[in-house]
C-alpha atoms as a PDB file:
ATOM      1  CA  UNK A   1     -29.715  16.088  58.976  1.00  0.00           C
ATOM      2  CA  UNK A   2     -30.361  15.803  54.603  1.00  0.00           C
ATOM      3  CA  UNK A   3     -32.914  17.484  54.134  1.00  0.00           C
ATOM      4  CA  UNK A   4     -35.347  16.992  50.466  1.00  0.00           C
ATOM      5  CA  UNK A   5     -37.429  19.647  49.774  1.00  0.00           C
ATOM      6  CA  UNK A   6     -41.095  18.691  46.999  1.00  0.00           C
ATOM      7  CA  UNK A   7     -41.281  15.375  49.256  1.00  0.00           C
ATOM      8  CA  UNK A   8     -45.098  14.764  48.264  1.00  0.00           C
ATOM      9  CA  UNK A   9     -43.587  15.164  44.896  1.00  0.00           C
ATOM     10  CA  UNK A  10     -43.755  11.811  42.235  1.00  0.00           C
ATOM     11  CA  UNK A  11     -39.860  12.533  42.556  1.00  0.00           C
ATOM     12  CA  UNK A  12     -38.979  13.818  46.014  1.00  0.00           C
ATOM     13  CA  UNK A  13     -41.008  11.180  48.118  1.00  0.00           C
ATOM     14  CA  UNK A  14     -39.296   8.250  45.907  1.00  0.00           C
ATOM     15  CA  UNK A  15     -36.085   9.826  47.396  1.00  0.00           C
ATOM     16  CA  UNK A  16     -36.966   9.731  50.549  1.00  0.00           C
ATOM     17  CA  UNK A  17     -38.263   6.970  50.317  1.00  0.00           C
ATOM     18  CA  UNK A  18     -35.145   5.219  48.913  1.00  0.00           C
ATOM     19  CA  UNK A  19     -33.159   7.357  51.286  1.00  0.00           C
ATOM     20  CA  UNK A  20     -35.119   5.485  53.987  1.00  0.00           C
ATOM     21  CA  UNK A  21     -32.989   2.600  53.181  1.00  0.00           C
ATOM     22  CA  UNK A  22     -29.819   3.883  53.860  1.00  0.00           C
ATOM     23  CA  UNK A  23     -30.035   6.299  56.559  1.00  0.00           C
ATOM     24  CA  UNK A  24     -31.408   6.437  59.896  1.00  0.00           C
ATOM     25  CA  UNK A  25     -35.499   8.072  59.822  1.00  0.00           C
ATOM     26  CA  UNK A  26     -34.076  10.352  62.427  1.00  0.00           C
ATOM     27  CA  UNK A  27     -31.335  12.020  60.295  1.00  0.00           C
ATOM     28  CA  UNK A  28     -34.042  12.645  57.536  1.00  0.00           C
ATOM     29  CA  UNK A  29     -36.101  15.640  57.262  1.00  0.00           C
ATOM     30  CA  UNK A  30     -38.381  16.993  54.725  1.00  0.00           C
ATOM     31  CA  UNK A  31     -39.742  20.568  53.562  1.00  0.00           C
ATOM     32  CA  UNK A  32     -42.900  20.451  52.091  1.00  0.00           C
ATOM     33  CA  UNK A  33     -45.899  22.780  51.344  1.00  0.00           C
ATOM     34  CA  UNK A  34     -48.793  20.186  53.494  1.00  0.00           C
ATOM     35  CA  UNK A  35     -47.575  18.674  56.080  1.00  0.00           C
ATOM     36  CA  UNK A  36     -50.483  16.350  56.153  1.00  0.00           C
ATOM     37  CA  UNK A  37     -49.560  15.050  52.698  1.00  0.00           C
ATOM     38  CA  UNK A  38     -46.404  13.905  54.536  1.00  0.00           C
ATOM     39  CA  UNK A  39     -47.639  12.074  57.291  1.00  0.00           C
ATOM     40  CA  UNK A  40     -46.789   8.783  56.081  1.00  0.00           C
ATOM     41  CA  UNK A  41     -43.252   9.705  56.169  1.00  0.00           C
ATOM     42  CA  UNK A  42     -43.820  11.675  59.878  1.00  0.00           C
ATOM     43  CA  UNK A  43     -45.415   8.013  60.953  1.00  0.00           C
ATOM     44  CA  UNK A  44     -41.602   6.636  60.059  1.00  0.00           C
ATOM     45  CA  UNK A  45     -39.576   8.802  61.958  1.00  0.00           C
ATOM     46  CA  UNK A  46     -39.037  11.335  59.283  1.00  0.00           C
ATOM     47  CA  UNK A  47     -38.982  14.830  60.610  1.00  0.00           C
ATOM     48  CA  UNK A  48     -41.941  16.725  58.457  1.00  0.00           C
ATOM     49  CA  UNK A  49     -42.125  20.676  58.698  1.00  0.00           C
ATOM     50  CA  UNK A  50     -43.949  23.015  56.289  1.00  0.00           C
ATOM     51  CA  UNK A  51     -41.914  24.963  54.073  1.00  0.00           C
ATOM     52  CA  UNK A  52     -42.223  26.850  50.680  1.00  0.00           C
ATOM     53  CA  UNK A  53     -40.051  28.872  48.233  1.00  0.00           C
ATOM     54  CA  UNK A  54     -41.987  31.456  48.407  1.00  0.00           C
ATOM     55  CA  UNK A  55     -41.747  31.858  52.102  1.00  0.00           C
ATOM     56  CA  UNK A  56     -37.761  32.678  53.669  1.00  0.00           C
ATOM     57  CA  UNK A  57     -39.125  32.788  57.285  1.00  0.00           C
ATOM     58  CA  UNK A  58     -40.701  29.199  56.680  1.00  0.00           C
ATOM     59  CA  UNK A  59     -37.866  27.318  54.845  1.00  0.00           C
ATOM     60  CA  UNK A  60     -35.870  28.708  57.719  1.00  0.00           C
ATOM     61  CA  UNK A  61     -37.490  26.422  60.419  1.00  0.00           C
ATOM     62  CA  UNK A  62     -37.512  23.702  57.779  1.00  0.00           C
ATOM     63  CA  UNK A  63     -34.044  23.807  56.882  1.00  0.00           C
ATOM     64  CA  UNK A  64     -33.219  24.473  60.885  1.00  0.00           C
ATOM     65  CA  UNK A  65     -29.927  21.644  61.595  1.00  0.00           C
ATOM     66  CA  UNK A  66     -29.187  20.904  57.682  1.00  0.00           C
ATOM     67  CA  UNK A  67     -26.246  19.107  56.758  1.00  0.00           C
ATOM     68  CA  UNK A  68     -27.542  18.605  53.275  1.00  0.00           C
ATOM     69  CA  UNK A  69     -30.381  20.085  51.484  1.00  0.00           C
ATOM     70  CA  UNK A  70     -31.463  18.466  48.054  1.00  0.00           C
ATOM     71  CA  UNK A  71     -33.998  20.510  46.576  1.00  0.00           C
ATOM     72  CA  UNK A  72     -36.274  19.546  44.065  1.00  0.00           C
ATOM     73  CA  UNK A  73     -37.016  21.908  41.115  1.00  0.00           C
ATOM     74  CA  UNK A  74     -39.946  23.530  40.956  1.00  0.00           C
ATOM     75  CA  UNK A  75     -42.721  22.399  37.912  1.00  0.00           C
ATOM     76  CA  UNK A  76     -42.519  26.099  36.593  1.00  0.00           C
ATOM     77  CA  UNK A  77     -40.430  27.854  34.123  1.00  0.00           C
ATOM     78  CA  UNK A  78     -38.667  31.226  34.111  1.00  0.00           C
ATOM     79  CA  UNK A  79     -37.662  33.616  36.037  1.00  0.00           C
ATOM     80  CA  UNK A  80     -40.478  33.022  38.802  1.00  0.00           C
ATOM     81  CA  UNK A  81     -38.932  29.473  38.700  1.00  0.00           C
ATOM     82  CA  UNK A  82     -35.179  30.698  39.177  1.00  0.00           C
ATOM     83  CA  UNK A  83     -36.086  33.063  41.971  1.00  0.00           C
ATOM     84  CA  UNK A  84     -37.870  30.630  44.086  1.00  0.00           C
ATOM     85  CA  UNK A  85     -34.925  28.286  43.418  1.00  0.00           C
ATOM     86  CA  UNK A  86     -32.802  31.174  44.797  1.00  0.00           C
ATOM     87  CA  UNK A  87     -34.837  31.640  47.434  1.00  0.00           C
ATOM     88  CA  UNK A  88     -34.047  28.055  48.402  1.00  0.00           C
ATOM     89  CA  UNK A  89     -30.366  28.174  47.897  1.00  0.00           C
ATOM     90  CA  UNK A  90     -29.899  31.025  50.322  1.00  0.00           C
ATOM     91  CA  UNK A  91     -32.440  29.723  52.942  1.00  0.00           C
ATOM     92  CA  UNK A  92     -29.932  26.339  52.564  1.00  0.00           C
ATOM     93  CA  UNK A  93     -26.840  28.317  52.822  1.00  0.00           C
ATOM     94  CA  UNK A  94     -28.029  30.565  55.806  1.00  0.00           C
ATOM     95  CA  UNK A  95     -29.470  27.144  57.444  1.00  0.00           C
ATOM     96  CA  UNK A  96     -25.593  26.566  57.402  1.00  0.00           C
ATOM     97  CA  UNK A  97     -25.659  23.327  55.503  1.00  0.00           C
ATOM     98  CA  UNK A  98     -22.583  21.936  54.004  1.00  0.00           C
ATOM     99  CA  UNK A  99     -24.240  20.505  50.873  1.00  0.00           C
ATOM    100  CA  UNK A 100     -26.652  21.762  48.725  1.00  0.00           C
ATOM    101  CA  UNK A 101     -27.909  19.329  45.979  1.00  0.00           C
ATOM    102  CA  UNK A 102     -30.360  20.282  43.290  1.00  0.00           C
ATOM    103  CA  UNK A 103     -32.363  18.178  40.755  1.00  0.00           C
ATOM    104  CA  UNK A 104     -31.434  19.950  37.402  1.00  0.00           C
ATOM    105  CA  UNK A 105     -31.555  18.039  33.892  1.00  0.00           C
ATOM    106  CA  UNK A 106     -29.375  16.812  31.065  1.00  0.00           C
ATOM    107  CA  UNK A 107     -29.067  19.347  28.405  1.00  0.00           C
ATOM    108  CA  UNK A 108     -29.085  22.181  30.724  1.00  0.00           C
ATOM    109  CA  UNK A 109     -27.206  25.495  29.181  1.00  0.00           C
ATOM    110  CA  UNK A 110     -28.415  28.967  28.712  1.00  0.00           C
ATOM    111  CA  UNK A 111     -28.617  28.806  25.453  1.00  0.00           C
ATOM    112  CA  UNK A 112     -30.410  25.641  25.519  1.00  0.00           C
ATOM    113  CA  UNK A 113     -33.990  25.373  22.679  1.00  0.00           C
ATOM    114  CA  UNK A 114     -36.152  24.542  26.082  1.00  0.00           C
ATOM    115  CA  UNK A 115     -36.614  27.018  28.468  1.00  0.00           C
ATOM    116  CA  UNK A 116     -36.690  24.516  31.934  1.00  0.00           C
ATOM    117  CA  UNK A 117     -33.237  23.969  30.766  1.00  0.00           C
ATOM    118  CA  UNK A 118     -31.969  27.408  30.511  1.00  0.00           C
ATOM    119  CA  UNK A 119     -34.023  27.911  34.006  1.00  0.00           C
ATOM    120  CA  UNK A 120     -31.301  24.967  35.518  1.00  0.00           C
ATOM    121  CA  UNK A 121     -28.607  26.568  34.473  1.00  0.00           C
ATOM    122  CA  UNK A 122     -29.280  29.836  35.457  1.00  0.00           C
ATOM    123  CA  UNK A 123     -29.841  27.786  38.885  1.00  0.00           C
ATOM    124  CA  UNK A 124     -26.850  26.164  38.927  1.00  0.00           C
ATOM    125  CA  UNK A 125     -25.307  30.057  37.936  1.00  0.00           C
ATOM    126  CA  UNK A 126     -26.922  30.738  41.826  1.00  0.00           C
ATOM    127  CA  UNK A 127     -25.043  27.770  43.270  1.00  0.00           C
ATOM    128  CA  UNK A 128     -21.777  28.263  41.752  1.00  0.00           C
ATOM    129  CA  UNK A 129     -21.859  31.559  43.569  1.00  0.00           C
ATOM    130  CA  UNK A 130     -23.375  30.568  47.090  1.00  0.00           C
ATOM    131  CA  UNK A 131     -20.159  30.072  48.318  1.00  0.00           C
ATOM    132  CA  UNK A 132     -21.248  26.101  49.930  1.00  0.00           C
ATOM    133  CA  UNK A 133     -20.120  23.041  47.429  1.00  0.00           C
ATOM    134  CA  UNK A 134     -23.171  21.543  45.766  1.00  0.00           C
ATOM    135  CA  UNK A 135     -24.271  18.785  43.446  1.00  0.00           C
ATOM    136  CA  UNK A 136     -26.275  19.763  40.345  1.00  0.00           C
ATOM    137  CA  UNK A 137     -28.317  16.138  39.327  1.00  0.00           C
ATOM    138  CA  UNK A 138     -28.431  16.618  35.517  1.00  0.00           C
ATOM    139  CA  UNK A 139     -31.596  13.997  35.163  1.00  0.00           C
ATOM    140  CA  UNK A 140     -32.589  12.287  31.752  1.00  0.00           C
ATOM    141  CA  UNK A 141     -35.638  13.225  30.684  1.00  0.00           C
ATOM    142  CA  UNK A 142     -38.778  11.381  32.839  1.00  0.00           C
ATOM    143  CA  UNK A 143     -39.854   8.740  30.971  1.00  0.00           C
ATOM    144  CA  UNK A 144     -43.206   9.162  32.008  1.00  0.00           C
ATOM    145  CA  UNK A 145     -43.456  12.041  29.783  1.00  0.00           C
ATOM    146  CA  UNK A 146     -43.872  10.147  26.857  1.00  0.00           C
ATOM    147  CA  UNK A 147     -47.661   9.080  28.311  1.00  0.00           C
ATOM    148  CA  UNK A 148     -48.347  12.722  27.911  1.00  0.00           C
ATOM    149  CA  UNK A 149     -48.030  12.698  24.208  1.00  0.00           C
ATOM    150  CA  UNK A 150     -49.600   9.057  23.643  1.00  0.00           C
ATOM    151  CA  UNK A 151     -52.481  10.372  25.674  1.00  0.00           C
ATOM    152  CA  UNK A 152     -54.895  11.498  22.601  1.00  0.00           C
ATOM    153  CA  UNK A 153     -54.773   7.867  21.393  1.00  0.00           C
ATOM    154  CA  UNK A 154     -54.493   5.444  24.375  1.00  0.00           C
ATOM    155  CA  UNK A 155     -58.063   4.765  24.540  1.00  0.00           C
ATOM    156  CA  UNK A 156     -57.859   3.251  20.652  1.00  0.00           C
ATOM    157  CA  UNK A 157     -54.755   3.934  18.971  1.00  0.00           C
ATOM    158  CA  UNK A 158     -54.495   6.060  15.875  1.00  0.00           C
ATOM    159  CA  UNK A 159     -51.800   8.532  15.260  1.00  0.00           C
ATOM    160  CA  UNK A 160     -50.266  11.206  17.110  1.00  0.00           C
ATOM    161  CA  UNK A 161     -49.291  14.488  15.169  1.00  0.00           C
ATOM    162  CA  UNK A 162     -46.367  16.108  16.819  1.00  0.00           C
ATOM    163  CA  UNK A 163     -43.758  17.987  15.837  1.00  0.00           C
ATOM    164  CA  UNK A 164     -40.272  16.890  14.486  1.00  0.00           C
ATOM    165  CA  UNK A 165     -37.864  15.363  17.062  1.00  0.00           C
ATOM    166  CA  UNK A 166     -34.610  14.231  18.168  1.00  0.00           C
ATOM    167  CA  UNK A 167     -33.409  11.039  20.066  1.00  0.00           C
ATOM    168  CA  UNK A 168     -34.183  11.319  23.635  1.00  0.00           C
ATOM    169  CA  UNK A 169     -32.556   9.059  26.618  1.00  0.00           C
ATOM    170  CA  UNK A 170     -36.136   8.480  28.177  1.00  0.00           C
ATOM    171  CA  UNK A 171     -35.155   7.811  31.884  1.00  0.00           C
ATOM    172  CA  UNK A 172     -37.562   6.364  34.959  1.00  0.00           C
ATOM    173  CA  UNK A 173     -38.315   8.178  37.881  1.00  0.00           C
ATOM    174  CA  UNK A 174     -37.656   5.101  39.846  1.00  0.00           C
ATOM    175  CA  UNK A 175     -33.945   5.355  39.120  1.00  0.00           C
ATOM    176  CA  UNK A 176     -33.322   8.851  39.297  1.00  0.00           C
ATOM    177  CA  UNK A 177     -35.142   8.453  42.866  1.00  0.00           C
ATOM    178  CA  UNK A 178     -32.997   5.656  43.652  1.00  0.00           C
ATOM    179  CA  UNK A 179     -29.415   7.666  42.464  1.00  0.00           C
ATOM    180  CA  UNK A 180     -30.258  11.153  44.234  1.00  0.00           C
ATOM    181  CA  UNK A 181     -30.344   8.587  47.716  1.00  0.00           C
ATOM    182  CA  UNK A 182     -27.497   7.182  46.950  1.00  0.00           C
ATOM    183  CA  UNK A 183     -25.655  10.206  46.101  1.00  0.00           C
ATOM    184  CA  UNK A 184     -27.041  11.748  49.453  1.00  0.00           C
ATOM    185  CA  UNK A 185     -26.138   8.901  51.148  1.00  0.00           C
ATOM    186  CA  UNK A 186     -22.582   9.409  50.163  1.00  0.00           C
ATOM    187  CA  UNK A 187     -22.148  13.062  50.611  1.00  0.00           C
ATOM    188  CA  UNK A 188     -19.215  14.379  47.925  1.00  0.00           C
ATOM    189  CA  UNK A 189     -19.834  11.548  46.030  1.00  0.00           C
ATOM    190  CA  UNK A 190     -20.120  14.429  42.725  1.00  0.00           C
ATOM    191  CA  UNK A 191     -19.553  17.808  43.246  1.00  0.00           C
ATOM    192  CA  UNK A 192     -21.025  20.285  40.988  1.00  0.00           C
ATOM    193  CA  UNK A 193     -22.968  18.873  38.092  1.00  0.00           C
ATOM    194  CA  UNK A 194     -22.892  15.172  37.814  1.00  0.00           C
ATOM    195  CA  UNK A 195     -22.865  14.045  33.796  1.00  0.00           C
ATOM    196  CA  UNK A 196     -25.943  13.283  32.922  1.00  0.00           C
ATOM    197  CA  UNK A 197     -27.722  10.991  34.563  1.00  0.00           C
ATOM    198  CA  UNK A 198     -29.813   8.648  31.640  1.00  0.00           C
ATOM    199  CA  UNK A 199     -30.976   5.252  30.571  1.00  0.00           C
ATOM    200  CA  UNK A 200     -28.604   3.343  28.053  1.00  0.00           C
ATOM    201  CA  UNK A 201     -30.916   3.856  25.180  1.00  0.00           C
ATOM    202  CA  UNK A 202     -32.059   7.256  23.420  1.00  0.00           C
ATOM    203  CA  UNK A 203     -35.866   6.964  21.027  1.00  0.00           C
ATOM    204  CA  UNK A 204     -37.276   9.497  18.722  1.00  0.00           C
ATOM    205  CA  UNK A 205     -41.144   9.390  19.417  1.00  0.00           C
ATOM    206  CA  UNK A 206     -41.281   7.508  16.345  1.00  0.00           C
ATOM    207  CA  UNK A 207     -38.986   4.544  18.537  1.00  0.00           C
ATOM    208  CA  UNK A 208     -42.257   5.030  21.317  1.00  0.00           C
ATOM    209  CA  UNK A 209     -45.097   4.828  18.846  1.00  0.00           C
ATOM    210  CA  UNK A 210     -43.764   1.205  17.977  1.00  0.00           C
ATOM    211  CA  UNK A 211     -43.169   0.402  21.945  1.00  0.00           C
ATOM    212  CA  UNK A 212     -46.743   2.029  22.561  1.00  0.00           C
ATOM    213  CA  UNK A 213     -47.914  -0.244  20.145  1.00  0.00           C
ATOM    214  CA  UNK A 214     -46.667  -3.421  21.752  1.00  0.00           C
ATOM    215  CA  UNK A 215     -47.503  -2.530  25.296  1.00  0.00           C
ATOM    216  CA  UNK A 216     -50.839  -1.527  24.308  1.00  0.00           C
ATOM    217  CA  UNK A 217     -51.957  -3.784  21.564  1.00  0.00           C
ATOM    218  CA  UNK A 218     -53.541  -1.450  19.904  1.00  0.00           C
ATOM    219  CA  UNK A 219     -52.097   0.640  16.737  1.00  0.00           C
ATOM    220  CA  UNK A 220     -50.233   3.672  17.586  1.00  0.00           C
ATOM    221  CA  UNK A 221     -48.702   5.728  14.573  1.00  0.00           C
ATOM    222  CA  UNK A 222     -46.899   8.955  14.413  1.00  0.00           C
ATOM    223  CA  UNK A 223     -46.615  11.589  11.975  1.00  0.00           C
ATOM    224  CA  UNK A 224     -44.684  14.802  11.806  1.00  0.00           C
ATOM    225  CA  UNK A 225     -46.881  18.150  12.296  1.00  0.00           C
ATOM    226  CA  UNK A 226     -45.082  21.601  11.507  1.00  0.00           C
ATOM    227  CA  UNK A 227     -44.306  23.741  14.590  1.00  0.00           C
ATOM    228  CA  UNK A 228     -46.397  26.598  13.990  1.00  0.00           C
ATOM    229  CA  UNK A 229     -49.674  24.091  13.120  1.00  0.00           C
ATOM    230  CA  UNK A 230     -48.905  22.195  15.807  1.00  0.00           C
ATOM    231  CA  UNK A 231     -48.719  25.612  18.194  1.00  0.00           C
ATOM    232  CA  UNK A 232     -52.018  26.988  16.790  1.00  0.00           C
ATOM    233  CA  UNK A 233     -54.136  23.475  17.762  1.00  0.00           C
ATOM    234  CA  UNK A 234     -52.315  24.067  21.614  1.00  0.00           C
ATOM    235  CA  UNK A 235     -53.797  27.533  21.486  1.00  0.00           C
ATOM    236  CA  UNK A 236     -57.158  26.415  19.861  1.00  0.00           C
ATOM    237  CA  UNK A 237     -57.243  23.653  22.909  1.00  0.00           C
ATOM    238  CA  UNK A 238     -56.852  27.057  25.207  1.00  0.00           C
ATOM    239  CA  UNK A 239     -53.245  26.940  25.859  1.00  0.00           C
ATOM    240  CA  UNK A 240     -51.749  30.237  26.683  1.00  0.00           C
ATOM    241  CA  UNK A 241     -49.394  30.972  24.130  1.00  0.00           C
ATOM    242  CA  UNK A 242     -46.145  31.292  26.466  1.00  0.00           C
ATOM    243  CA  UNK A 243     -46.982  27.411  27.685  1.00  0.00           C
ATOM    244  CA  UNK A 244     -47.248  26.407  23.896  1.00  0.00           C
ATOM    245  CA  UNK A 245     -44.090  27.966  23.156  1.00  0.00           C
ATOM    246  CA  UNK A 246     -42.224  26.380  25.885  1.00  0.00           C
ATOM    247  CA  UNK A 247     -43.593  23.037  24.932  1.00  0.00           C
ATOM    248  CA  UNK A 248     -42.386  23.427  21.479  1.00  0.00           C
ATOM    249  CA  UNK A 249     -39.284  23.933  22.972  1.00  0.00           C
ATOM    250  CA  UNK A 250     -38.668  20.285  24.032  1.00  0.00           C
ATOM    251  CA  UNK A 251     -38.912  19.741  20.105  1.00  0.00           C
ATOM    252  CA  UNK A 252     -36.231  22.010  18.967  1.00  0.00           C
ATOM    253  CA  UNK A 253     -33.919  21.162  21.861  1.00  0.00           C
ATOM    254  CA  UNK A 254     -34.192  17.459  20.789  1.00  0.00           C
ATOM    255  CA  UNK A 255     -33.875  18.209  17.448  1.00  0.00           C
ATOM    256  CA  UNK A 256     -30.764  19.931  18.318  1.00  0.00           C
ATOM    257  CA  UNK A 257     -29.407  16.973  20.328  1.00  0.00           C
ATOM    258  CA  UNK A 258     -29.562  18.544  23.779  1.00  0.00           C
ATOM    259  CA  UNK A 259     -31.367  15.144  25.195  1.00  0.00           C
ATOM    260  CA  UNK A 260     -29.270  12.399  23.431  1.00  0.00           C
ATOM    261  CA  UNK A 261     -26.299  11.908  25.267  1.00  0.00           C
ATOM    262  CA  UNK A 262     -26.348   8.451  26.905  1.00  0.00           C
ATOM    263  CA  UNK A 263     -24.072   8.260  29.914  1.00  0.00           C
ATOM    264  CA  UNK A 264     -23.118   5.487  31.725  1.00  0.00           C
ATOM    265  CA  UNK A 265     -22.955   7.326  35.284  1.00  0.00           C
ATOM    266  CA  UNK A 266     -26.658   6.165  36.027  1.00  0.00           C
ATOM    267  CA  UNK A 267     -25.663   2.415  35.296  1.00  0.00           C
ATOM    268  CA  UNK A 268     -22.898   2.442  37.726  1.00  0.00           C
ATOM    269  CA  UNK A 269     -24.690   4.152  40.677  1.00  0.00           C
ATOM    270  CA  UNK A 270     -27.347   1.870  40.307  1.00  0.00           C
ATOM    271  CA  UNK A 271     -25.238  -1.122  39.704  1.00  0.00           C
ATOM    272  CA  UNK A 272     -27.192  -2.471  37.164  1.00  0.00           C
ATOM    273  CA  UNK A 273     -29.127  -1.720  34.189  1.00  0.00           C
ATOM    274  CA  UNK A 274     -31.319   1.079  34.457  1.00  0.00           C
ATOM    275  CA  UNK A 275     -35.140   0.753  33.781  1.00  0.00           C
ATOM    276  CA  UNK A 276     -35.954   0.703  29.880  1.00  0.00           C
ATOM    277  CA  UNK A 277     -38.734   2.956  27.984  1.00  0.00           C
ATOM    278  CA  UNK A 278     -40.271  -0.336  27.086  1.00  0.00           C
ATOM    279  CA  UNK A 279     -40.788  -1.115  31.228  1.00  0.00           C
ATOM    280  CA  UNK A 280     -42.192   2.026  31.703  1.00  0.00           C
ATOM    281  CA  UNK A 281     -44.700   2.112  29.139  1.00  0.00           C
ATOM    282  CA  UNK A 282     -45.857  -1.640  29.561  1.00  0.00           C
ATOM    283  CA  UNK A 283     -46.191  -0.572  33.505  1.00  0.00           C
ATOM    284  CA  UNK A 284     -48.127   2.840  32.565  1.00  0.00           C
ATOM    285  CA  UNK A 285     -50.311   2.231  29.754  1.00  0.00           C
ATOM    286  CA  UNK A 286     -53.342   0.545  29.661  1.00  0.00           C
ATOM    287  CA  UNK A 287     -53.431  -2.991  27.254  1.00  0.00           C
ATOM    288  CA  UNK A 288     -56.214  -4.368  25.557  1.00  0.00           C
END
C-alpha cells in the first residue's frame, strides 16, 4: 500500500489525487491529522487513518501494511521541523516499507541562505542513514508564493518594496502533484534525490511585477528595500523576529543562486511543458 502523509494538504491531496489515476483506491492510503478533512478521499476507496508526527504510536497504525510512504514536509522550520520529519522516517521504516519518499526542495544544502532548505537536507541526512532506499523530491519553488508578496498591492497596484533577489524557477503545485504520482506510481523510478524538479523558466520578482501587471491590469512596480529596513517593517507588522529572519532568507539564498537551476527532469515526467508563472498568476490573481 503507498502511503502520503499532509493529504488535506494544497500539495498532498493533489497527489493523491493524481495518484488516483494510476493506482487502484484500494492500494492507497493516507495519514492525516482529521480524518474528517479526508472523507472525500475515504468516499473513493482511499484508506483514511489519523496520524501525526508528533505521535509514534499513531503513525504506527497509519503506516500499518506500507510499501511506500511519501511524506510531505512539514510548514515549519528547524529543528522541531527535522525531528518530526524523523519521527516519520522511523515510524516508515519500522512500518517495514520498502520506499520512503519525501518532498524536499531545490537548493537544499546545509549551508544553504534559507533555513527550510538546510531543514531538507538535514532530512535527507536522516534518510541516507535509515537503512530503506528513498527518494528525496527536490521541488522548485511553489509558484503560488509569489501571490504572497503581490498581496499588499493586488487590490490597486502600486509597488512592492522587497528586498534584493535572484532568479527563481517559480514552479506550480499542479505539476509537482502530478510528478510525485507518477514517481510513486513507478516505484525506483529515482532513488535518492531526484535533480531538481522546476519549470523551464527562472524570474527575479522584478520578471513577476511585469506578469502581475498583465494578469491584473492594474500597475504593479517593484523596488529594492535593504534587508535590515525591510526586517524592521516585518517586526513593526508583529512578526517575531526568528520568522523575519527566515523570510529574509529566501532573499539571500536567491541572491546566491540556490533557486535558479532549471532542469529538464520535470518536463520529461510530465511529458510536456510544465505550467508557466504567467498561468499561475492569471489563474490566482484577481483582474480588473
Amino acid at each position: 500500500m503507498i502511503i502520503v502523509t499532509g493529504a488535506t494538504g494544497q500539495l498532498g491531496r493533489q497527489i493523491v489525487e493524481r495518484l488516483l489515476t494510476r493506482v487502484p483506491a484500494n492500494q492507497i492510503g493516507v495519514s492525516v491529522r482529521d480524518p474528517q478533512k479526508a472523507q472525500e478521499l475515504a468516499d473513493q476507496g482511499v484508506r483514511v487513518r489519523q496520524g501525526s508526527f508528533t505521535d509514534p504510536d499513531g503513525l504506527a497504525h497509519a503506516f500499518e501494511g506500507a510499501t511506500q510512504v511519501l511524506i510531505v514536509s512539514v510548514d515549519k522550520m528547524g529543528e522541531q521541523a527535522v525531528q518530526q520529519h524523523r519521527t516519520a522516517i522511523d515510524g516508515a521504516v519500522s512500518a517495514g516499507a520498502r520506499r520512503i519518499l519525501y518532498t524536499s526542495h531545490m537548493g537544499a544544502g546545509a549551508s544553504s541562505h534559507f533555513q527550510a532548505c538546510r531543514d531538507h537536507a538535514a532530512t535527507e541526512d536522516a534518510l541516507r542513514a535509515c537503512g530503506v532506499p528513498f527518494t528525496s523530491l527536490r521541488n522548485g519553488f511553489y509558484a503560488t508564493s509569489t501571490v504572497q508578496f503581490l498581496n499588499p498591492v493586488l487590490a490597486t497596484g502600486g509597488e512592492i518594496a522587497l528586498p534584493a533577489d535572484g532568479p527563481v524557477s517559480w514552479t506550480a503545485h499542479a505539476d509537482l502533484a502530478d510528478a510525485a504520482a507518477r514517481i510513486l506510481a513507478e516505484e525506483g523510478r529515482f532513488d535518492g534525490p531526484t535533480p531538481p524538479l522546476t519549470a523551464t523558466q527562472a524570474f527575479t520578482l522584478d520578471d513577476v511585477a511585469k506578469l502581475a501587471t498583465q494578469a491584473t491590469g492594474r500597475t504593479i512596480t517593484r523596488t529594492v528595500a535593504p534587508d535590515d529596513q525591510f526586517r524592521g517593517q516585518l517586526i513593526g507588522r508583529g512578526v517575531p523576529s526568528e520568522a523575519a529572519d527566515q523570510l529574509l532568507g529566501i532573499f539571500a539564498a536567491s541572491r546566491a543562486g540556490e533557486f535558479a537551476a532549471v532542469d529538464p527532469t520535470l518536463t520529461t515526467l510530465l511529458g510536456r511543458r510544465p505550467t508557466t508563472l504567467d498561468t499561475v498568476l492569471r489563474e490566482q490573481l484577481p483582474r480588473t
